[in-house]
Structures are given as C-alpha cells and as structure tokens.
PDB file of N, CA and C in Angstrom:
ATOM      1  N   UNK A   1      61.781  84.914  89.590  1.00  0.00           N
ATOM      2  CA  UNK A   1      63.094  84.524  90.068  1.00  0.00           C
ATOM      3  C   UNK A   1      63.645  83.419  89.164  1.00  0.00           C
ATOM      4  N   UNK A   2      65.213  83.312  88.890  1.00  0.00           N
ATOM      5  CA  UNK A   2      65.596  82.383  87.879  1.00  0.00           C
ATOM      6  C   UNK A   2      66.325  81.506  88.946  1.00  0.00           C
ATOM      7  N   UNK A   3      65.876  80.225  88.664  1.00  0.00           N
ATOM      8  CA  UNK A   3      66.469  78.980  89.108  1.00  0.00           C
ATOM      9  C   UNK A   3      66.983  78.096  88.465  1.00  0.00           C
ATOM     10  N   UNK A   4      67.981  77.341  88.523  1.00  0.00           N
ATOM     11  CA  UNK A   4      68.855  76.949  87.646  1.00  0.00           C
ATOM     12  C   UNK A   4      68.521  75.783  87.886  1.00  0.00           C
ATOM     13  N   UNK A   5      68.429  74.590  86.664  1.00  0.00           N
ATOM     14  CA  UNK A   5      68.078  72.881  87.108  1.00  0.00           C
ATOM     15  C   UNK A   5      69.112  72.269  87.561  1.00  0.00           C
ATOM     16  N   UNK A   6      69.001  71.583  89.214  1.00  0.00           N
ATOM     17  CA  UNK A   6      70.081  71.550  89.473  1.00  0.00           C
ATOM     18  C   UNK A   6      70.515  69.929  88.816  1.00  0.00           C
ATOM     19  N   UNK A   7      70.526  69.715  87.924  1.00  0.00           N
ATOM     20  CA  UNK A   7      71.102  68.809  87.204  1.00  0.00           C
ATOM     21  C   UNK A   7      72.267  69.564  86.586  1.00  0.00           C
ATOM     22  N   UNK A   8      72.177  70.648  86.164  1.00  0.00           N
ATOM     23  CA  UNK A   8      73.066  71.250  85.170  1.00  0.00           C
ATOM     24  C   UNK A   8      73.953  71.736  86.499  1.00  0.00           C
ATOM     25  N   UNK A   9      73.534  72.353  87.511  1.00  0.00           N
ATOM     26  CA  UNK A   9      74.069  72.946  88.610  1.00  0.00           C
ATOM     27  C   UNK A   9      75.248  71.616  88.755  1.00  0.00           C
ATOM     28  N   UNK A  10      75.071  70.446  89.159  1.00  0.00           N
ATOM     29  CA  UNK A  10      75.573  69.284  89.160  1.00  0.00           C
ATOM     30  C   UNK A  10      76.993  69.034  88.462  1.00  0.00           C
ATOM     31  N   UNK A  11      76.533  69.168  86.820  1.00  0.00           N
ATOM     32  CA  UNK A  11      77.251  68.519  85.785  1.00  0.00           C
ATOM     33  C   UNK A  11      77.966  69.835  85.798  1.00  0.00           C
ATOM     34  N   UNK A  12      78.109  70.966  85.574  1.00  0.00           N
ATOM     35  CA  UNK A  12      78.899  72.119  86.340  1.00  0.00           C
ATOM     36  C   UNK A  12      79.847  71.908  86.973  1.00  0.00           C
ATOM     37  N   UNK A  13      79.638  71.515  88.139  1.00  0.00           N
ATOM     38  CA  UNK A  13      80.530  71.544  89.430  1.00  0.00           C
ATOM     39  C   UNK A  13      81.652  70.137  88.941  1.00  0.00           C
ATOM     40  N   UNK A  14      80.840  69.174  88.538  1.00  0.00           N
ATOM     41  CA  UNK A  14      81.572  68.296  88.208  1.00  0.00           C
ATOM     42  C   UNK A  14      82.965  68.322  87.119  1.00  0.00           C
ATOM     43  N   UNK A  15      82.471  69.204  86.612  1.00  0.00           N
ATOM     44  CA  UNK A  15      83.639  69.386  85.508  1.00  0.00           C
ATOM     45  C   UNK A  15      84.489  70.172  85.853  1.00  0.00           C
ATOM     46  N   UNK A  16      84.269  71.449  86.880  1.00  0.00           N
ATOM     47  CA  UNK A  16      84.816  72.024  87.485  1.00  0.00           C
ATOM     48  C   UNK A  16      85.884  72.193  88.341  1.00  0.00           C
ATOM     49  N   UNK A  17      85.453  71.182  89.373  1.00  0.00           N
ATOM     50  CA  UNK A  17      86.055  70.726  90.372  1.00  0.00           C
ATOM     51  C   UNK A  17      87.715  70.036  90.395  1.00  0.00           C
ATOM     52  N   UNK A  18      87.465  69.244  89.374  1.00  0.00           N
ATOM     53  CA  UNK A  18      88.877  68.321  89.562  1.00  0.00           C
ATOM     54  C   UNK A  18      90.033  69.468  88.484  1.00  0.00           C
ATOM     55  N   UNK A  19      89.610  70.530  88.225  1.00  0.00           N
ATOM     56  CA  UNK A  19      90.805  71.188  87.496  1.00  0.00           C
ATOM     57  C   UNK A  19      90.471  72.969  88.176  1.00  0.00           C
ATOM     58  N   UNK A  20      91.187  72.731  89.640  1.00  0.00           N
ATOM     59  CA  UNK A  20      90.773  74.269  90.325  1.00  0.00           C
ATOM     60  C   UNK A  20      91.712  75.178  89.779  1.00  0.00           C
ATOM     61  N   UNK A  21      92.790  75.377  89.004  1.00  0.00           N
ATOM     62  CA  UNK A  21      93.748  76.113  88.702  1.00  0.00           C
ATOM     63  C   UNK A  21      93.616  76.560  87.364  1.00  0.00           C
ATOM     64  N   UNK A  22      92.619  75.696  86.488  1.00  0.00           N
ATOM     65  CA  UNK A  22      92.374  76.046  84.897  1.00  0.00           C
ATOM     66  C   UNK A  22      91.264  77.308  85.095  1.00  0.00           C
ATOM     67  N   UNK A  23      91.582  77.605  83.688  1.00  0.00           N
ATOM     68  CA  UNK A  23      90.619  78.473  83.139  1.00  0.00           C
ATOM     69  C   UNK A  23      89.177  78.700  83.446  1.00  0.00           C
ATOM     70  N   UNK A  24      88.622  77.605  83.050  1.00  0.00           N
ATOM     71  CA  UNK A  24      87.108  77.547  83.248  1.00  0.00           C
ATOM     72  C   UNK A  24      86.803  76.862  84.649  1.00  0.00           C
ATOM     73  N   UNK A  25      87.749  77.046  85.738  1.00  0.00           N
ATOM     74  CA  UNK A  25      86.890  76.013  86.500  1.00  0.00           C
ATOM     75  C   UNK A  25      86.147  77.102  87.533  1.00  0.00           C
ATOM     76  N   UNK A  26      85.515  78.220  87.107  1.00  0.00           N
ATOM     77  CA  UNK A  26      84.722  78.735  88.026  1.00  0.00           C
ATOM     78  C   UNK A  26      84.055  79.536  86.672  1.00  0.00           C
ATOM     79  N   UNK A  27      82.820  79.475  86.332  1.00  0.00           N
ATOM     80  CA  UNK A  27      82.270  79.888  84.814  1.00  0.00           C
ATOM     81  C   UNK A  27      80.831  80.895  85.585  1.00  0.00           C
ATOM     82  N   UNK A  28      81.171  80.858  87.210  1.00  0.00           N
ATOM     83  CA  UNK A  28      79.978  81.328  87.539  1.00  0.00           C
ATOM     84  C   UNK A  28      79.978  83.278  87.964  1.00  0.00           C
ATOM     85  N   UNK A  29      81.219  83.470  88.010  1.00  0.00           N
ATOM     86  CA  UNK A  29      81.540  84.746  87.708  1.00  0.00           C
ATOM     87  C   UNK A  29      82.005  85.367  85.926  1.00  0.00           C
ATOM     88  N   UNK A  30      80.887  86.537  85.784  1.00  0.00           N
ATOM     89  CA  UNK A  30      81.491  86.751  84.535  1.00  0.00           C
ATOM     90  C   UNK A  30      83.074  86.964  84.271  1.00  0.00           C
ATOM     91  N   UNK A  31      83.312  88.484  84.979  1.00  0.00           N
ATOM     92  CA  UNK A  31      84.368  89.265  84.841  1.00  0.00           C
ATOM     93  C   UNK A  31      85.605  88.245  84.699  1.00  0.00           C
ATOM     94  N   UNK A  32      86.101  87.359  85.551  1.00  0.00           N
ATOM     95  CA  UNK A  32      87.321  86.414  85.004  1.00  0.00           C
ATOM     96  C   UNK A  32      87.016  85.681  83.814  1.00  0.00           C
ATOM     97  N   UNK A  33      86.386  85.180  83.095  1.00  0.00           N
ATOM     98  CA  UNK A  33      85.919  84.629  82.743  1.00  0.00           C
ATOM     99  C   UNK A  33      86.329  85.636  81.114  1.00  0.00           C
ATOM    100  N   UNK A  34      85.564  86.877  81.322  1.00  0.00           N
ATOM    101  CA  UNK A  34      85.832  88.033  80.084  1.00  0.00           C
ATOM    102  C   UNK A  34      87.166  88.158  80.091  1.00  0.00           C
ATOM    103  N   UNK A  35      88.095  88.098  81.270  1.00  0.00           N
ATOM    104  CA  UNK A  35      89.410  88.513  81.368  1.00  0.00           C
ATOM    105  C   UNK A  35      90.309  87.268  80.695  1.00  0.00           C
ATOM    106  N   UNK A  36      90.186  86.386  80.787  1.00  0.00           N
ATOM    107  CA  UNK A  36      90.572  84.702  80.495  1.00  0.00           C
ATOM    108  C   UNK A  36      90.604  84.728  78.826  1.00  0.00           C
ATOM    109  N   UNK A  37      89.024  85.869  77.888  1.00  0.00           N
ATOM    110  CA  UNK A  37      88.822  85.601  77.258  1.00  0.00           C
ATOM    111  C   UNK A  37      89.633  86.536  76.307  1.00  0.00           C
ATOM    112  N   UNK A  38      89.864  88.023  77.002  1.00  0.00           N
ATOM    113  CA  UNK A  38      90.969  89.023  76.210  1.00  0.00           C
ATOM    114  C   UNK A  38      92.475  88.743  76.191  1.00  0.00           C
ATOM    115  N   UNK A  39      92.369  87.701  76.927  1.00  0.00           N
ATOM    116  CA  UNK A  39      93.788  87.387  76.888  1.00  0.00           C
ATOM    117  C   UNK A  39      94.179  86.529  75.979  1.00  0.00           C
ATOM    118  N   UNK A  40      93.192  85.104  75.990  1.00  0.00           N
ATOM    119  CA  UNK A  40      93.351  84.123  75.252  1.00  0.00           C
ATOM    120  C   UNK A  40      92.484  83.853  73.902  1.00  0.00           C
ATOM    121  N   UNK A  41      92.178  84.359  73.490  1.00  0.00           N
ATOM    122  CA  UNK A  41      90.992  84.574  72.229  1.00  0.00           C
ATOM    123  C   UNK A  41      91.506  85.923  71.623  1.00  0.00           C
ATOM    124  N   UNK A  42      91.933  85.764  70.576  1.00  0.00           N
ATOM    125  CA  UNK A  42      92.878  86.909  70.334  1.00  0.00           C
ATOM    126  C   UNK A  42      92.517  87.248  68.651  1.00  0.00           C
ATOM    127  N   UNK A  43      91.308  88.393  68.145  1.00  0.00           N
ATOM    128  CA  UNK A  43      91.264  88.497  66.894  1.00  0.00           C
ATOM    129  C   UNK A  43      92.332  88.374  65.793  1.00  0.00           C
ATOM    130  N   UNK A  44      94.110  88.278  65.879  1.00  0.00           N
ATOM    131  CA  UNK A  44      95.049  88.585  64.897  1.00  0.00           C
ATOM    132  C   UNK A  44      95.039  86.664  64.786  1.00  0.00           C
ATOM    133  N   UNK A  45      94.725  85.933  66.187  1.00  0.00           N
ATOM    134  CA  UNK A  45      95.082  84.327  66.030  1.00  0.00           C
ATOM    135  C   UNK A  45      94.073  83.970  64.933  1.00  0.00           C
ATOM    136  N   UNK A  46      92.840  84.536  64.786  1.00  0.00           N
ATOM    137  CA  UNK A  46      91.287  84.081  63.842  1.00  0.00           C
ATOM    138  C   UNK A  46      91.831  83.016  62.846  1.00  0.00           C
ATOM    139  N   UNK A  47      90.872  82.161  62.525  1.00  0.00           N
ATOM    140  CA  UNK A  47      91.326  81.226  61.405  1.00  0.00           C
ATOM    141  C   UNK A  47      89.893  81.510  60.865  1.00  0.00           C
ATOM    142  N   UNK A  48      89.960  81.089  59.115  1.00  0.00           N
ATOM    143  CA  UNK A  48      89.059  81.530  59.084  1.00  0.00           C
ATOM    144  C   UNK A  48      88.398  80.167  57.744  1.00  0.00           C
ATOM    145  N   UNK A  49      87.423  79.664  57.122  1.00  0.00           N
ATOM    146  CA  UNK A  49      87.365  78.802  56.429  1.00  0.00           C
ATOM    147  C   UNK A  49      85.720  78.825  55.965  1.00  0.00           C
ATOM    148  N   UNK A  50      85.463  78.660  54.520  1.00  0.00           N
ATOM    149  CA  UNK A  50      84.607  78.954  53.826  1.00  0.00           C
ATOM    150  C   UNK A  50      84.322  77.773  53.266  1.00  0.00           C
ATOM    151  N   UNK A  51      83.379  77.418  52.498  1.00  0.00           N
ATOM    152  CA  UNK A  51      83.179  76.454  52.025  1.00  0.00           C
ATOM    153  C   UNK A  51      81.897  76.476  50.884  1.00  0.00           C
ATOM    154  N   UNK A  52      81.528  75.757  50.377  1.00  0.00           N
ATOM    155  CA  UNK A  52      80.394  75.992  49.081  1.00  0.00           C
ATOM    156  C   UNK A  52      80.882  76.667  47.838  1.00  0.00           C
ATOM    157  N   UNK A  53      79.893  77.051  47.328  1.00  0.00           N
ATOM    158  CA  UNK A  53      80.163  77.580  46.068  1.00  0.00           C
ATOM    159  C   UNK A  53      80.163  79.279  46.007  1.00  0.00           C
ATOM    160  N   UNK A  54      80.864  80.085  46.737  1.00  0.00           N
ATOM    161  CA  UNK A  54      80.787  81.226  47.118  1.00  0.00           C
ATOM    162  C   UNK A  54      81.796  82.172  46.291  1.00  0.00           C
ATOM    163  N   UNK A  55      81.495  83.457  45.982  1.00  0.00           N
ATOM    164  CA  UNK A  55      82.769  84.485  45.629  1.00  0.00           C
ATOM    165  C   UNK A  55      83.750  84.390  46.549  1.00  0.00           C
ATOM    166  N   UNK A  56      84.382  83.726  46.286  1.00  0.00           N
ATOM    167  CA  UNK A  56      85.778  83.762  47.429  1.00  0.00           C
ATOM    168  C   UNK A  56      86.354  85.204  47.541  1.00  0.00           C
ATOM    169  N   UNK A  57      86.751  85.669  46.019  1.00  0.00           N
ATOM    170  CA  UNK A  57      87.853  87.037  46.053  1.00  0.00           C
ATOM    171  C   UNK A  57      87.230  88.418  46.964  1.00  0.00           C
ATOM    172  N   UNK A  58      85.367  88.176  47.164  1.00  0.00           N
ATOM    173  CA  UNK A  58      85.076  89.248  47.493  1.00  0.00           C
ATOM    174  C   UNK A  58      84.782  88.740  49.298  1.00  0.00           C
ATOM    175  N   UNK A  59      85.095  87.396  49.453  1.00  0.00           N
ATOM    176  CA  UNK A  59      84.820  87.081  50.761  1.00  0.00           C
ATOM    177  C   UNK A  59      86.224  87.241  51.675  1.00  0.00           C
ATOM    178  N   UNK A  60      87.656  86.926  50.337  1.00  0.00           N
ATOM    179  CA  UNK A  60      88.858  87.458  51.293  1.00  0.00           C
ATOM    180  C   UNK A  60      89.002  89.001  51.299  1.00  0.00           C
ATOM    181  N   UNK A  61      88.466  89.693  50.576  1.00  0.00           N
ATOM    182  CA  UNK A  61      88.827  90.870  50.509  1.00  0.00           C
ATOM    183  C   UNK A  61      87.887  91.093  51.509  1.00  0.00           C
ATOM    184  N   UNK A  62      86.662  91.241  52.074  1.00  0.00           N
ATOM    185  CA  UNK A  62      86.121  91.406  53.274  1.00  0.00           C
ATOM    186  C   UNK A  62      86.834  91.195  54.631  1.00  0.00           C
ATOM    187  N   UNK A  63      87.217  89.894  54.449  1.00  0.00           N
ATOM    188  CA  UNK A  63      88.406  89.656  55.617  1.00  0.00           C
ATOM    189  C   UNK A  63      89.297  90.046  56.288  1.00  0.00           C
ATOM    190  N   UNK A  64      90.254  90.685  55.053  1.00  0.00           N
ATOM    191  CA  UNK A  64      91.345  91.161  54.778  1.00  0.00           C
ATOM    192  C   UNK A  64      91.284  92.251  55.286  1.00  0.00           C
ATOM    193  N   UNK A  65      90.240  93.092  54.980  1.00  0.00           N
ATOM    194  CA  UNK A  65      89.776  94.615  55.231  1.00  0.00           C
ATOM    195  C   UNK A  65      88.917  94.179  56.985  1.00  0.00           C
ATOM    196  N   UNK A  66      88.889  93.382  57.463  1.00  0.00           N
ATOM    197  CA  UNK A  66      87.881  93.450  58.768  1.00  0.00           C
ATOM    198  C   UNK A  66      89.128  93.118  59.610  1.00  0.00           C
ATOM    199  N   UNK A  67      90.186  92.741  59.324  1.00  0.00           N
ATOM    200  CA  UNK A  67      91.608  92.020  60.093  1.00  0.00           C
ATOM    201  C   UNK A  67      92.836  92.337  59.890  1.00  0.00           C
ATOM    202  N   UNK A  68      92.360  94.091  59.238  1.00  0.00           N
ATOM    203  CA  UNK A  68      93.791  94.781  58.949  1.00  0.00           C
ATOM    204  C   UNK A  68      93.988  95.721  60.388  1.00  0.00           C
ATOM    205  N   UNK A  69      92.989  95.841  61.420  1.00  0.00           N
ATOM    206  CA  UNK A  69      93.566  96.561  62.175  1.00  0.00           C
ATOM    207  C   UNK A  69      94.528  95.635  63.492  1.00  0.00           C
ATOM    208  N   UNK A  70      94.853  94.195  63.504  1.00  0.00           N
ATOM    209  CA  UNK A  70      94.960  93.057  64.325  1.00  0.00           C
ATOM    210  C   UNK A  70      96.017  92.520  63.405  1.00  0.00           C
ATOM    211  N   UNK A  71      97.122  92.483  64.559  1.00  0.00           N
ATOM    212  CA  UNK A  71      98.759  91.416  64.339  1.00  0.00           C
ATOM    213  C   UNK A  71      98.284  90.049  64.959  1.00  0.00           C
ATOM    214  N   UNK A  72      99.416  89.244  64.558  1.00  0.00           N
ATOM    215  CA  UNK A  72      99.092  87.450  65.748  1.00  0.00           C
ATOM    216  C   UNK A  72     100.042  88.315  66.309  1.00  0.00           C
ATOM    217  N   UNK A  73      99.405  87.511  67.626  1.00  0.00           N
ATOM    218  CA  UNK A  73     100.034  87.973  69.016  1.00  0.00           C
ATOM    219  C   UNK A  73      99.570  86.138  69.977  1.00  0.00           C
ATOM    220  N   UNK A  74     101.024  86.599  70.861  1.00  0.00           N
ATOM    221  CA  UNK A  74     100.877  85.275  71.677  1.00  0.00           C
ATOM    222  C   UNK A  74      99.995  85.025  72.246  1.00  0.00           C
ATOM    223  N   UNK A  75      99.584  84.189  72.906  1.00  0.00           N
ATOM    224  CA  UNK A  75      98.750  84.623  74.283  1.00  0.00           C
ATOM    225  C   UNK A  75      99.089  84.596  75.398  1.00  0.00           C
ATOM    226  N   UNK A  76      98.714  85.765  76.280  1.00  0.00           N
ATOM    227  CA  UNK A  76      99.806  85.782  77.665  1.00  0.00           C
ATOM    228  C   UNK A  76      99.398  84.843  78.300  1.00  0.00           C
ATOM    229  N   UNK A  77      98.734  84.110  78.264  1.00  0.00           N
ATOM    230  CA  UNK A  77      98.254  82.670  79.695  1.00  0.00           C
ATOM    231  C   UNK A  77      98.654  81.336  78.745  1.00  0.00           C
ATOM    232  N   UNK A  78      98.468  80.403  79.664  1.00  0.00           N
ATOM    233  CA  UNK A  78      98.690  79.359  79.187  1.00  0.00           C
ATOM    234  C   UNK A  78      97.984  78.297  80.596  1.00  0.00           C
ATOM    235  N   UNK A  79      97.651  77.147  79.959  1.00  0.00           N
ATOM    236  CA  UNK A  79      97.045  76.351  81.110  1.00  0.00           C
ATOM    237  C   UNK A  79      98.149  75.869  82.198  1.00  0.00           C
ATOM    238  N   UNK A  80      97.750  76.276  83.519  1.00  0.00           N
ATOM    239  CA  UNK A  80      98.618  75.576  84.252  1.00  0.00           C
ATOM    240  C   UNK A  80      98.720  74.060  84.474  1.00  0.00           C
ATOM    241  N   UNK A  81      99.478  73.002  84.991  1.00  0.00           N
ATOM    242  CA  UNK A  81      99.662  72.275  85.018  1.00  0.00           C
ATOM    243  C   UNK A  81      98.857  71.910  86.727  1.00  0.00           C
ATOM    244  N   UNK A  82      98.174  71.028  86.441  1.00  0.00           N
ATOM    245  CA  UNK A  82      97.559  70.742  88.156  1.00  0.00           C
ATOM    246  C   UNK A  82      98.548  69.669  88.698  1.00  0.00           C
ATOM    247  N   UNK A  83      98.468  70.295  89.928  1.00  0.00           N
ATOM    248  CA  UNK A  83      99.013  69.311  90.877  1.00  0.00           C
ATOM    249  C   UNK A  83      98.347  67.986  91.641  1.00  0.00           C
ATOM    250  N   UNK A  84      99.201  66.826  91.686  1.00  0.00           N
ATOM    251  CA  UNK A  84      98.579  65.810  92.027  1.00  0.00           C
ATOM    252  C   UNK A  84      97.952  65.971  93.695  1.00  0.00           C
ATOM    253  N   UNK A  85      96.742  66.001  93.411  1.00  0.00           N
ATOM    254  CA  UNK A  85      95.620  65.474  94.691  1.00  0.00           C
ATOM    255  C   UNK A  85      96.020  64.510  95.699  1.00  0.00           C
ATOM    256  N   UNK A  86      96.528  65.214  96.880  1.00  0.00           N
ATOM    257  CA  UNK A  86      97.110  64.751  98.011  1.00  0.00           C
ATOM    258  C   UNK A  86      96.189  63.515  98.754  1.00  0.00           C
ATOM    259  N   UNK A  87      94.789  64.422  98.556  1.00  0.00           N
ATOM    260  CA  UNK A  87      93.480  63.508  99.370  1.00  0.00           C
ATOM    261  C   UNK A  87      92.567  63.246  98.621  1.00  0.00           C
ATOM    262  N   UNK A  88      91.172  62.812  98.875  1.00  0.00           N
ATOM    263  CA  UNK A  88      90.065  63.281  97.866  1.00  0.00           C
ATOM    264  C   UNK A  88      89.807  64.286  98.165  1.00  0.00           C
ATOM    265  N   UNK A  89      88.476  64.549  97.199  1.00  0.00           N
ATOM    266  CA  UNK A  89      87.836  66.192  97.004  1.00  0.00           C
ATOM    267  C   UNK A  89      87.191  66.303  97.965  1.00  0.00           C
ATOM    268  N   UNK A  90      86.816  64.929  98.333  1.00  0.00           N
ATOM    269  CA  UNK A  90      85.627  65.460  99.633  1.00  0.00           C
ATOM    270  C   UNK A  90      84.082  65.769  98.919  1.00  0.00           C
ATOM    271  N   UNK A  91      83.060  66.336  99.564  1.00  0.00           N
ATOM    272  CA  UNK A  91      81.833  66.246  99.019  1.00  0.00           C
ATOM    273  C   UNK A  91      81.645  67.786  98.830  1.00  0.00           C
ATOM    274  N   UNK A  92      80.521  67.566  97.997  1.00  0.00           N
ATOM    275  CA  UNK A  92      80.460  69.252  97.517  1.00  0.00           C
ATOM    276  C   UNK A  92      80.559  70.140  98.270  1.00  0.00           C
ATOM    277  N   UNK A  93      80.791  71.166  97.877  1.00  0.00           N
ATOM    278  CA  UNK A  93      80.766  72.648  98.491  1.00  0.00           C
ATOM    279  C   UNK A  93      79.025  73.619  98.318  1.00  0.00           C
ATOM    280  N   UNK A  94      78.605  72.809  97.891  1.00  0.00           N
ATOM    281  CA  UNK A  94      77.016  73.198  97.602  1.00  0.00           C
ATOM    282  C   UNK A  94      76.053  72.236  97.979  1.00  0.00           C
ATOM    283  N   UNK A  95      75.140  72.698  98.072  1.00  0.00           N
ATOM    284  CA  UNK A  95      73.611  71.862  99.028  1.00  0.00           C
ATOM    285  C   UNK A  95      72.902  71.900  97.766  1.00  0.00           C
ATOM    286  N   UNK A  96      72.288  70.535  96.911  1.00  0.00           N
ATOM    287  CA  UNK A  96      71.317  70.934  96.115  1.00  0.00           C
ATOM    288  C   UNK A  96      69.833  70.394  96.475  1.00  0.00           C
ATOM    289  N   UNK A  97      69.171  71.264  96.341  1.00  0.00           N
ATOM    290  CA  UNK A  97      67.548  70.599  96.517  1.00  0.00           C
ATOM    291  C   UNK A  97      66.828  69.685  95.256  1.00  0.00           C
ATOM    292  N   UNK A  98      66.059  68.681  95.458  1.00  0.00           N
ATOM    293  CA  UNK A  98      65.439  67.594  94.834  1.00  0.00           C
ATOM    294  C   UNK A  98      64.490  68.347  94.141  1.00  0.00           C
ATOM    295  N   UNK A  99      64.344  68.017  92.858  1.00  0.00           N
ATOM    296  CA  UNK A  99      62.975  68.669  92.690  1.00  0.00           C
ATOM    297  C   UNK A  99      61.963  67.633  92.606  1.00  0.00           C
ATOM    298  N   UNK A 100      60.439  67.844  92.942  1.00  0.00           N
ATOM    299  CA  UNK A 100      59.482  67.341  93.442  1.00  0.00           C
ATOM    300  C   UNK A 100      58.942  66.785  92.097  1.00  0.00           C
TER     301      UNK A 100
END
C-alpha cells in the first residue's frame, strides 16, 4: 500500500488552500490537472534555447522540422483573480496521523 509522508501531505494543502479558484489548487486529481495542461502549455508557445559549443544549423533544423506541424496559439484560460477572504480558512479539511 502507498502512503504518502504526511509532511508533504501538509505542505500540499498549504499551498493549496489559500488560492481555491487557481489552477493548481487541487493537484490530487489527474484528469483536471491534464485538462489545465492542454489548454495552457501549448507546443506552437515552446521557447527553445541551446547553449555550449554545439551544431546549431543542424539543431534548428531539427526544431524547425519537430514544430512545423504547431501555430502560437493563445491560451484559452487565464488565472482567475481570487476574491478577498470574508473569514478565515478555518482548520483543515483532512485528519493527518503522527508518525511514530
């Protein structure tokens, strides 16, 4: 059985929590998460940057040829803006156990 350290379980939630309307603030389901990522991660946006002492002409022409089937395109999402916190958060929504 896989158990997760709940330290990380912790530092998770924490980052999570205070931005419920963004992107990542639930990372514990894949599927939104993949969906978040076809939308906003977009092969035509790619940047791309080389460095050392390399054949450049045969490293753009690789490029060139791997990023001819992809336009820039916008991205349909954008981060929403959170709204100011009426109350506090209150205490977690999860029970974690101590480890021994």
């Amino acid at each position: 059985m896989f158990v997760l350290n709940p330290e990380i379980l912790i530092m998770q939630e924490a980052e999570n929590e205070p931005l419920p309307s963004h992107t990542y603030s639930d990372l514990s389901r894949a599927h939104p998460l993949q969906e978040a990522h076809a939308k906003c991660y977009l092969a035509g946006n790619a940047r791309f940057s080389t460095y050392g002492h390399l054949p450049l002409e045969s490293h753009m022409e690789f490029i060139d040829n791997s990023q001819v089937e992809f336009s820039q395109v916008e991205p349909s999402v954008g981060e929403p803006l959170e709204p100011c916190w009426e109350k506090s958060v209150g205490r977690s929504k999860h029970n974690y156990e101590l480890c021994p």
